[in-house]
C-alpha atoms as a PDB file:
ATOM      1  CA  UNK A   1     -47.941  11.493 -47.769  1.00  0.00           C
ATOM      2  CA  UNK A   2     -49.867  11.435 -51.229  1.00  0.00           C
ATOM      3  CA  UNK A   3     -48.552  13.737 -53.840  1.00  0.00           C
ATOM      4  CA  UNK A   4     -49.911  14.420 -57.680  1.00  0.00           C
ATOM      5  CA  UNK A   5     -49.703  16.503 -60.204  1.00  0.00           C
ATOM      6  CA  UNK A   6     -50.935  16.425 -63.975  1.00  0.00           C
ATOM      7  CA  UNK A   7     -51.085  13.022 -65.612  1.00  0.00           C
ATOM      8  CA  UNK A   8     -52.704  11.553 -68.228  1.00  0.00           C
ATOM      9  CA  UNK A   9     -56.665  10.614 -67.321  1.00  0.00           C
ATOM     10  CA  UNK A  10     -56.426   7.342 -68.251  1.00  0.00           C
ATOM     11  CA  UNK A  11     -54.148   6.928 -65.258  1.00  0.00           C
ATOM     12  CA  UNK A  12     -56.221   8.713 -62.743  1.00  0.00           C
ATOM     13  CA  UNK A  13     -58.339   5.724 -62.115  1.00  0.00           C
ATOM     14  CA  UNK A  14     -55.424   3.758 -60.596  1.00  0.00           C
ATOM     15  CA  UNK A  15     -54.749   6.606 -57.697  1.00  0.00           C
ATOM     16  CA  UNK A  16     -57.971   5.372 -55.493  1.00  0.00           C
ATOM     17  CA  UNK A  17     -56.454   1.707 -55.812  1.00  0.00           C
ATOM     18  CA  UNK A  18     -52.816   2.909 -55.161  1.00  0.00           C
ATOM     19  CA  UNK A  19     -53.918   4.605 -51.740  1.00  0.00           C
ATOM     20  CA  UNK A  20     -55.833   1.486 -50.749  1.00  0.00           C
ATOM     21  CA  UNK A  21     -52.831  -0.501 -51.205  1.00  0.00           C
ATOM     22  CA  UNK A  22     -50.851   2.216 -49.298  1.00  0.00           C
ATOM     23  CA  UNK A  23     -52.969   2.016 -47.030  1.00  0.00           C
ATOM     24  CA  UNK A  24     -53.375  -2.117 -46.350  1.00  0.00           C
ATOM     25  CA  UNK A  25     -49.598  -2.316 -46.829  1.00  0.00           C
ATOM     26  CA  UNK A  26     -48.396   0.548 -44.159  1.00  0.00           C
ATOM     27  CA  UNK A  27     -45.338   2.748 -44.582  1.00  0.00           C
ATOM     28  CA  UNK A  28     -42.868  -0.089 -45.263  1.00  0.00           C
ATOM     29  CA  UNK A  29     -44.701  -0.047 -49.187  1.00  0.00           C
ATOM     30  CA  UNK A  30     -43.804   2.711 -51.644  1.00  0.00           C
ATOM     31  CA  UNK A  31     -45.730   2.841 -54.152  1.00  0.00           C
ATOM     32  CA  UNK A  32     -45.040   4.503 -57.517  1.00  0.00           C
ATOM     33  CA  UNK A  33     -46.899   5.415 -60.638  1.00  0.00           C
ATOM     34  CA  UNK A  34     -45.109   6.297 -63.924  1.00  0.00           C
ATOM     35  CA  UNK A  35     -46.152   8.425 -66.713  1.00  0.00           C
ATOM     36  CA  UNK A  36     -44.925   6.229 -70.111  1.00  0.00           C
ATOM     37  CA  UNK A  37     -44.968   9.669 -72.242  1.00  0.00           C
ATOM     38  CA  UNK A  38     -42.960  11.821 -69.683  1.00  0.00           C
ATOM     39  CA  UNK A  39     -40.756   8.440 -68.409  1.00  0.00           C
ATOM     40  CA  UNK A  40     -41.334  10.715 -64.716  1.00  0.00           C
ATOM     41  CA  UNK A  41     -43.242   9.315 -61.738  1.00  0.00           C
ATOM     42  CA  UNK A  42     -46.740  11.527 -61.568  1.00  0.00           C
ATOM     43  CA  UNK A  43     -47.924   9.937 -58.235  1.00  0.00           C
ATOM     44  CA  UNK A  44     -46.144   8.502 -54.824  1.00  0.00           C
ATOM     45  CA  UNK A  45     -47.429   6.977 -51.466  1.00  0.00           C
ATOM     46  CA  UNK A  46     -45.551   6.729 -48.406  1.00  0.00           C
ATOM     47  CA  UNK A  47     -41.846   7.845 -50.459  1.00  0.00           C
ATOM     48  CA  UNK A  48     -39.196   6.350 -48.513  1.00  0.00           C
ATOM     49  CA  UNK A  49     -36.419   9.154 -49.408  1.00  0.00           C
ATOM     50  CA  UNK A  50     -36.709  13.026 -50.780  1.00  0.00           C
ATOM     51  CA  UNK A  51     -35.818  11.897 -54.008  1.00  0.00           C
ATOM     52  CA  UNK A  52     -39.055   9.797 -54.314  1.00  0.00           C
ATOM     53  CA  UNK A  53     -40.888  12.514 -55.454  1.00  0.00           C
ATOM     54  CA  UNK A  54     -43.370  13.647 -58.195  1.00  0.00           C
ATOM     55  CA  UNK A  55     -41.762  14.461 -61.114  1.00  0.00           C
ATOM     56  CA  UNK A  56     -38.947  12.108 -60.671  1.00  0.00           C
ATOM     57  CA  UNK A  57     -37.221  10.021 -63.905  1.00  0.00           C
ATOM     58  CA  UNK A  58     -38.046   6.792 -64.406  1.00  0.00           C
ATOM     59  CA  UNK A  59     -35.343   4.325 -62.135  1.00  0.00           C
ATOM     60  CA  UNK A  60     -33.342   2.323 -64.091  1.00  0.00           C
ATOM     61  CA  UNK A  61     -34.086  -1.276 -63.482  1.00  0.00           C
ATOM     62  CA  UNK A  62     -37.933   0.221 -64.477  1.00  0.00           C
ATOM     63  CA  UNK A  63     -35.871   1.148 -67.755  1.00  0.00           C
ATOM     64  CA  UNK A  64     -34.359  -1.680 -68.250  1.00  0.00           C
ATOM     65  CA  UNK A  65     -37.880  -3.252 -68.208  1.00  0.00           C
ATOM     66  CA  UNK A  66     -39.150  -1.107 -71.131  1.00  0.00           C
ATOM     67  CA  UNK A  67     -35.624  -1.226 -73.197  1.00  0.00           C
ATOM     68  CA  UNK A  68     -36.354  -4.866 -73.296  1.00  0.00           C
ATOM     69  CA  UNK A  69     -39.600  -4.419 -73.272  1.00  0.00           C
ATOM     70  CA  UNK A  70     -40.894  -7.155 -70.583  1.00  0.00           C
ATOM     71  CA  UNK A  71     -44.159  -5.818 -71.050  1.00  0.00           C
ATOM     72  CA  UNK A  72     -44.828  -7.656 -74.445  1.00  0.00           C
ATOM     73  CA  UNK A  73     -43.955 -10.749 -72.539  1.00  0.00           C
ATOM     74  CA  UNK A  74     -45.812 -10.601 -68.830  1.00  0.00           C
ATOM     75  CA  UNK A  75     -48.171  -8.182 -67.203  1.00  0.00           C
ATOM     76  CA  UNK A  76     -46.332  -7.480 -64.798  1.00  0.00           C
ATOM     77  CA  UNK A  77     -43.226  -8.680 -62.361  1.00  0.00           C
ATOM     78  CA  UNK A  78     -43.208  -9.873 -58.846  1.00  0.00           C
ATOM     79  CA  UNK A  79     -41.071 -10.528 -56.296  1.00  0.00           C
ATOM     80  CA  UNK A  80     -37.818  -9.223 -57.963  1.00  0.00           C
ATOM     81  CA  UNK A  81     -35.196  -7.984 -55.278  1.00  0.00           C
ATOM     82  CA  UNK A  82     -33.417  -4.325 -55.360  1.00  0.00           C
ATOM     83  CA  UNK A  83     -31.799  -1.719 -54.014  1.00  0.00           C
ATOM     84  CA  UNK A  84     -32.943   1.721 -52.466  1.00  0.00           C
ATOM     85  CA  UNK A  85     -30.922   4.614 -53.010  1.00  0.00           C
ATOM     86  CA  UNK A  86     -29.794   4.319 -49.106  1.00  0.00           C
ATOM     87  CA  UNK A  87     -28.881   0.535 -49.554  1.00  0.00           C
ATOM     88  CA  UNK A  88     -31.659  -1.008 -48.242  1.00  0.00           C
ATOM     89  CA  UNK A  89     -32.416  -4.095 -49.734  1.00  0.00           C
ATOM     90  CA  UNK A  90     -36.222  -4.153 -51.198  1.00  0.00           C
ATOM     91  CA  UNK A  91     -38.544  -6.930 -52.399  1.00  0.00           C
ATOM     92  CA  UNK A  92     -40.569  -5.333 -55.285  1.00  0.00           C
ATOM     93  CA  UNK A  93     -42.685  -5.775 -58.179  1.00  0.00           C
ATOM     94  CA  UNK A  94     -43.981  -4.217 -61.143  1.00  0.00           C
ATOM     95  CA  UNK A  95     -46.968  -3.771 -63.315  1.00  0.00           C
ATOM     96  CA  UNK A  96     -47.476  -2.377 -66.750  1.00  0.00           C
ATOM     97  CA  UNK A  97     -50.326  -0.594 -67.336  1.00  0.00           C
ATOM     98  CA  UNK A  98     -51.635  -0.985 -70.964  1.00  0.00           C
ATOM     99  CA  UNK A  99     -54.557   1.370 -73.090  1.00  0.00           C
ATOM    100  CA  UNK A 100     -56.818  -1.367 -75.100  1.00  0.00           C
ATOM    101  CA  UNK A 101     -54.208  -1.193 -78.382  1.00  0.00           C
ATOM    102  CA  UNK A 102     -51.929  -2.992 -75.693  1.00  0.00           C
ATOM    103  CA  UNK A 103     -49.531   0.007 -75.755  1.00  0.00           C
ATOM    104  CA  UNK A 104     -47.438   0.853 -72.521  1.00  0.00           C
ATOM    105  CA  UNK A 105     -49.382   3.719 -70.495  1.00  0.00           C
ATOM    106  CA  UNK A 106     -47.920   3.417 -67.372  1.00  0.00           C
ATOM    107  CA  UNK A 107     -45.937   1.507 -64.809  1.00  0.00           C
ATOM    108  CA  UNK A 108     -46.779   0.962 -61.278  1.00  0.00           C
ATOM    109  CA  UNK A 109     -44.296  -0.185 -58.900  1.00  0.00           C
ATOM    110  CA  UNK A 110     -44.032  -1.112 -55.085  1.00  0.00           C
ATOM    111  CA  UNK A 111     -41.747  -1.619 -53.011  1.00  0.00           C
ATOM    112  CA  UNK A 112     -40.941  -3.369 -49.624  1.00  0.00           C
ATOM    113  CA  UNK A 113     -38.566  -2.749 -46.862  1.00  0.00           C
ATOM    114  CA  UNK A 114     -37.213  -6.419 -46.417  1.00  0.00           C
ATOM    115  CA  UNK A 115     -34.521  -5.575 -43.599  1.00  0.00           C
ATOM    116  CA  UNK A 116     -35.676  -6.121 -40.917  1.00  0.00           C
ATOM    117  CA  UNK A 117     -37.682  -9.608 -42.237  1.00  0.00           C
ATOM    118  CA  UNK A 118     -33.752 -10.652 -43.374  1.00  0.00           C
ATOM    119  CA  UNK A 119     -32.486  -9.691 -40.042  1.00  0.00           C
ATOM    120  CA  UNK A 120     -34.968 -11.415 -37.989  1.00  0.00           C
ATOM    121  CA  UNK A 121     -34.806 -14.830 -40.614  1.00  0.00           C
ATOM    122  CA  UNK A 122     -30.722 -14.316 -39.586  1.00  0.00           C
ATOM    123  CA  UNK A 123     -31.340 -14.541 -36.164  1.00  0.00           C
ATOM    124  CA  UNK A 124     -33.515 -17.339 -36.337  1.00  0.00           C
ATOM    125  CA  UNK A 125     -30.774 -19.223 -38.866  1.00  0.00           C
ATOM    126  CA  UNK A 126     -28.320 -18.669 -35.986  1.00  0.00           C
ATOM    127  CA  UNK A 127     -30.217 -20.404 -33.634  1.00  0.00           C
ATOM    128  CA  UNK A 128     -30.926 -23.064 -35.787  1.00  0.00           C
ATOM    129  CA  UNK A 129     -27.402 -23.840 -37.067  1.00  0.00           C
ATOM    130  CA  UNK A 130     -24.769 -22.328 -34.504  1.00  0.00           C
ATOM    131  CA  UNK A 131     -23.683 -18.929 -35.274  1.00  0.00           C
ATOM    132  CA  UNK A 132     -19.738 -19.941 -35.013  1.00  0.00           C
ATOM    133  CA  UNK A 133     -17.981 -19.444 -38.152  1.00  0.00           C
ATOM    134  CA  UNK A 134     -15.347 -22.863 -39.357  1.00  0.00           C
ATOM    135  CA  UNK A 135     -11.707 -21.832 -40.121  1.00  0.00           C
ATOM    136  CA  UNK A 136     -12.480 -22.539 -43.400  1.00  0.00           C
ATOM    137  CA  UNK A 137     -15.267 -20.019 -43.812  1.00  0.00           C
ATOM    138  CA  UNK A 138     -12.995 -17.605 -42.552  1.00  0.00           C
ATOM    139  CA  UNK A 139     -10.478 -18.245 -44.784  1.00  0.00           C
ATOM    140  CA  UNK A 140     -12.414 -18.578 -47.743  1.00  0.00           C
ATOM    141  CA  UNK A 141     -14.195 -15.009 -47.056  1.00  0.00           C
ATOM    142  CA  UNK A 142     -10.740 -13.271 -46.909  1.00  0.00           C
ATOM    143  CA  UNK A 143      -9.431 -15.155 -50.011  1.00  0.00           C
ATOM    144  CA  UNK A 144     -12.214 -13.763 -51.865  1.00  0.00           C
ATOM    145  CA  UNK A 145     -11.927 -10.304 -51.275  1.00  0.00           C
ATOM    146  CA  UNK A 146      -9.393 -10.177 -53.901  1.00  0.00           C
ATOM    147  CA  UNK A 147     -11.667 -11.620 -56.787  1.00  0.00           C
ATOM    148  CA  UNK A 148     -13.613  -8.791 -59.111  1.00  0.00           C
ATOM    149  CA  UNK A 149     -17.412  -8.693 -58.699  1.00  0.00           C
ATOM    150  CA  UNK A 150     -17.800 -11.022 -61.542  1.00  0.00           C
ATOM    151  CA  UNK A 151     -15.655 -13.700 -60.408  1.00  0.00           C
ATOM    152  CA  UNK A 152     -17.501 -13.167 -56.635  1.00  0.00           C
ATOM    153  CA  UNK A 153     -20.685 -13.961 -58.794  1.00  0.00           C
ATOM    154  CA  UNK A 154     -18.940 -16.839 -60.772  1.00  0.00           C
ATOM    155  CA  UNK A 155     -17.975 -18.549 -57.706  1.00  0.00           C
ATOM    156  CA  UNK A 156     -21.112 -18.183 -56.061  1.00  0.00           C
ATOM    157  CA  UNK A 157     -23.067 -19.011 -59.050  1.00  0.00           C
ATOM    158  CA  UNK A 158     -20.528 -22.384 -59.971  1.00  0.00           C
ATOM    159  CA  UNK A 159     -20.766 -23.621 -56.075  1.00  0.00           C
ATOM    160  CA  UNK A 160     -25.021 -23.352 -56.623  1.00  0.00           C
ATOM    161  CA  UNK A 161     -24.678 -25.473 -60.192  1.00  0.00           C
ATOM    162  CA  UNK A 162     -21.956 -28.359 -58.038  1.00  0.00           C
ATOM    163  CA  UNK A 163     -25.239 -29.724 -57.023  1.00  0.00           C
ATOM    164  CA  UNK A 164     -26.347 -30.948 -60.135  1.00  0.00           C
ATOM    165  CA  UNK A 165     -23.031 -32.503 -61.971  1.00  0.00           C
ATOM    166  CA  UNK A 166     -24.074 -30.874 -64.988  1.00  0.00           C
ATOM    167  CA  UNK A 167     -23.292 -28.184 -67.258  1.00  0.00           C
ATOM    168  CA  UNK A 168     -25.531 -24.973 -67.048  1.00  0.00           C
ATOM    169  CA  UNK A 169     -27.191 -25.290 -70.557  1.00  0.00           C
ATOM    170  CA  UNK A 170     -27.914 -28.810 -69.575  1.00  0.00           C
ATOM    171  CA  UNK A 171     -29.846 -28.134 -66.821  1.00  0.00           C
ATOM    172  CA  UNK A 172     -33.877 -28.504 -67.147  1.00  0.00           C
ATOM    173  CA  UNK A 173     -36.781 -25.905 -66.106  1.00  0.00           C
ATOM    174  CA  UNK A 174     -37.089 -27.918 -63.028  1.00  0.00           C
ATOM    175  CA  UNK A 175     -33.173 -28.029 -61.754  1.00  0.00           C
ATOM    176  CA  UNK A 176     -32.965 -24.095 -62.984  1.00  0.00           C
ATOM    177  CA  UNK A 177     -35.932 -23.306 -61.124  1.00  0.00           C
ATOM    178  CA  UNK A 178     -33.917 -25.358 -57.965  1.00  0.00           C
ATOM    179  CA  UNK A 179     -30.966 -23.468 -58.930  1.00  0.00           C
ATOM    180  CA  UNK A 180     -33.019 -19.592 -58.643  1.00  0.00           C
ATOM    181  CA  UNK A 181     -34.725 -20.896 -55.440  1.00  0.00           C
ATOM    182  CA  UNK A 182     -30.776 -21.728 -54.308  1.00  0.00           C
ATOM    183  CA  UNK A 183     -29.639 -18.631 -54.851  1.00  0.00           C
ATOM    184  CA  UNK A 184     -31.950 -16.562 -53.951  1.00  0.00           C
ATOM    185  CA  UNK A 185     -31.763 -17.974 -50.166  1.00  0.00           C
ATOM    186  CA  UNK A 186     -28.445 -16.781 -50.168  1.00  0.00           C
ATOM    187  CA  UNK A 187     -29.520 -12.955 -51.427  1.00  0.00           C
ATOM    188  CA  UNK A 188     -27.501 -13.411 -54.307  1.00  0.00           C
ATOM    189  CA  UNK A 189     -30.164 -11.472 -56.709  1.00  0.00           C
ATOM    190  CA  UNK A 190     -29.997  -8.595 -53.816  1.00  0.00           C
ATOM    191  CA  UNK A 191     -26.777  -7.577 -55.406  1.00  0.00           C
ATOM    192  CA  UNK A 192     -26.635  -5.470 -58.669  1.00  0.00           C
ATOM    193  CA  UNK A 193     -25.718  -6.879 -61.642  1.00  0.00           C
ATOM    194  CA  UNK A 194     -26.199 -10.843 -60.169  1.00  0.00           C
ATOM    195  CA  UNK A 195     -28.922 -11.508 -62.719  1.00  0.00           C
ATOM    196  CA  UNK A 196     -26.660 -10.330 -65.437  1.00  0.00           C
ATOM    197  CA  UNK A 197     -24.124 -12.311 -64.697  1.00  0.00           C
ATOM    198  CA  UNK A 198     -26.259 -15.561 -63.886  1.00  0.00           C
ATOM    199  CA  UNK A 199     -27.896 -14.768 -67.625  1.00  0.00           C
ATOM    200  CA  UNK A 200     -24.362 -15.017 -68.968  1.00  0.00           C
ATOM    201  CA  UNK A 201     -23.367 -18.216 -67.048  1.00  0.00           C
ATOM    202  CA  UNK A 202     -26.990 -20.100 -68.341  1.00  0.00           C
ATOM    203  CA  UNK A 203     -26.671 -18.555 -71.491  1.00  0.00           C
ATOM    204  CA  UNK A 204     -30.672 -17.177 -72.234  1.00  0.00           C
ATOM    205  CA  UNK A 205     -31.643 -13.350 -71.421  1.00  0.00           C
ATOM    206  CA  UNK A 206     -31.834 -11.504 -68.403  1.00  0.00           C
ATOM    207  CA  UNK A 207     -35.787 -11.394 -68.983  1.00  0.00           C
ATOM    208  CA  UNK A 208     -35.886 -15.355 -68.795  1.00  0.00           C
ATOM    209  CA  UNK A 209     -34.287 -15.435 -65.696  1.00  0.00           C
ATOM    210  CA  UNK A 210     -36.145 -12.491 -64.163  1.00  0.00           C
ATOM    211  CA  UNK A 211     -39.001 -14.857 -65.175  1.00  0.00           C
ATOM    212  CA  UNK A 212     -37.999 -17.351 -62.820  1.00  0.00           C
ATOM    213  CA  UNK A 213     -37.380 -15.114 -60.193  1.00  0.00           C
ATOM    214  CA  UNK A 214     -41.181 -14.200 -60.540  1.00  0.00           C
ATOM    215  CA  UNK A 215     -41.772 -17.770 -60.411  1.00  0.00           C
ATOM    216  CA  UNK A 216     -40.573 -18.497 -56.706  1.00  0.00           C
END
């Protein structure tokens, strides 16, 4: 269901397109707008939970956007992978809506139950490869469970760069790019705080790497 409520006129013009887009992508899209002057979400299609609502604060990853202010840098980002609030993993994107000074007006963002898509690519992986486990997974899944989240995200990220015998600031746009595309099959960037910590390990900003994320 459509809701609105008072918001600036400039952003009016966007609510036609955000029901078509509702309503080529189905239910499985939510689809935001954001208000830059309130930071509050002024109009939502097909919400996935109550909290998705009119009137709502700007999420934080949509924060973390404008605090580093992406916007200067790219019109918008696609294909970045979250969270919902009920832990289902999302495929989204987001698109900064600019007056003609170039100042931030308003933010649109969708999002896309993935789930069931990850599921169903599962199942097909299992019949591909075999779906019994080696001792040595086994083992090396239990010996893990006492490592912090960083050190989870360390290993995984070092095992990805063992590929390339090289250091991680040695590594060129091309083998990077290999590296994203690498972990991103694995759903490493489905966890929060992975692009952080792969930021830290490649030593450049989170933007950058969100960049190449966009990229794939």
């Amino acid at each position: 269901m459509s809701k609105g409520c008072g918001f600036l006129s400039q952003l009016q013009s966007y609510i036609p397109l955000i029901d078509f887009i509702g309503r080529f992508l189905g239910t499985d899209a939510e689809i935001i707008l954001y208000d830059m002057k309130t930071k509050k979400a002024v109009y939502v299609k097909h919400s996935f939970t109550d909290e998705t609502k009119v009137g709502m604060d700007l999420p934080s990853i949509e924060r973390k956007f404008i605090k580093e202010q992406v916007f200067n840098e790219t019109d918008s980002l696609l294909n970045y992978r979250a969270l919902s609030s009920e832990r289902k993993k999302l495929r989204s994107a987001t698109h900064f809506i600019k007056n003609e000074e170039g100042e931030l007006m308003g933010v649109l963002t969708i999002n896309l139950k993935v789930d069931e898509l990850i599921e169903l690519r599962d199942i097909i992986n299992r019949l591909i490869s075999g779906s019994e486990k080696t001792a040595q997974t086994d083992q090396y899944i239990f010996e893990n469970f006492e490592l912090s989240f960083e050190d989870m995200m360390n290993n995984t990220i070092q095992e990805a760069l063992t590929k390339f015998n090289l250091p991680p600031d040695r590594l060129s746009h091309h083998e990077k790019m290999e590296l994203i595309r690498m972990l991103d099959e694995k759903g490493t960037f489905l966890i929060k705080g992975s692009v952080t910590e792969l930021a830290k390990i490649l030593n450049t900003t989170e933007t950058t790497v969100y960049r190449y994320i966009n990229k794939l």
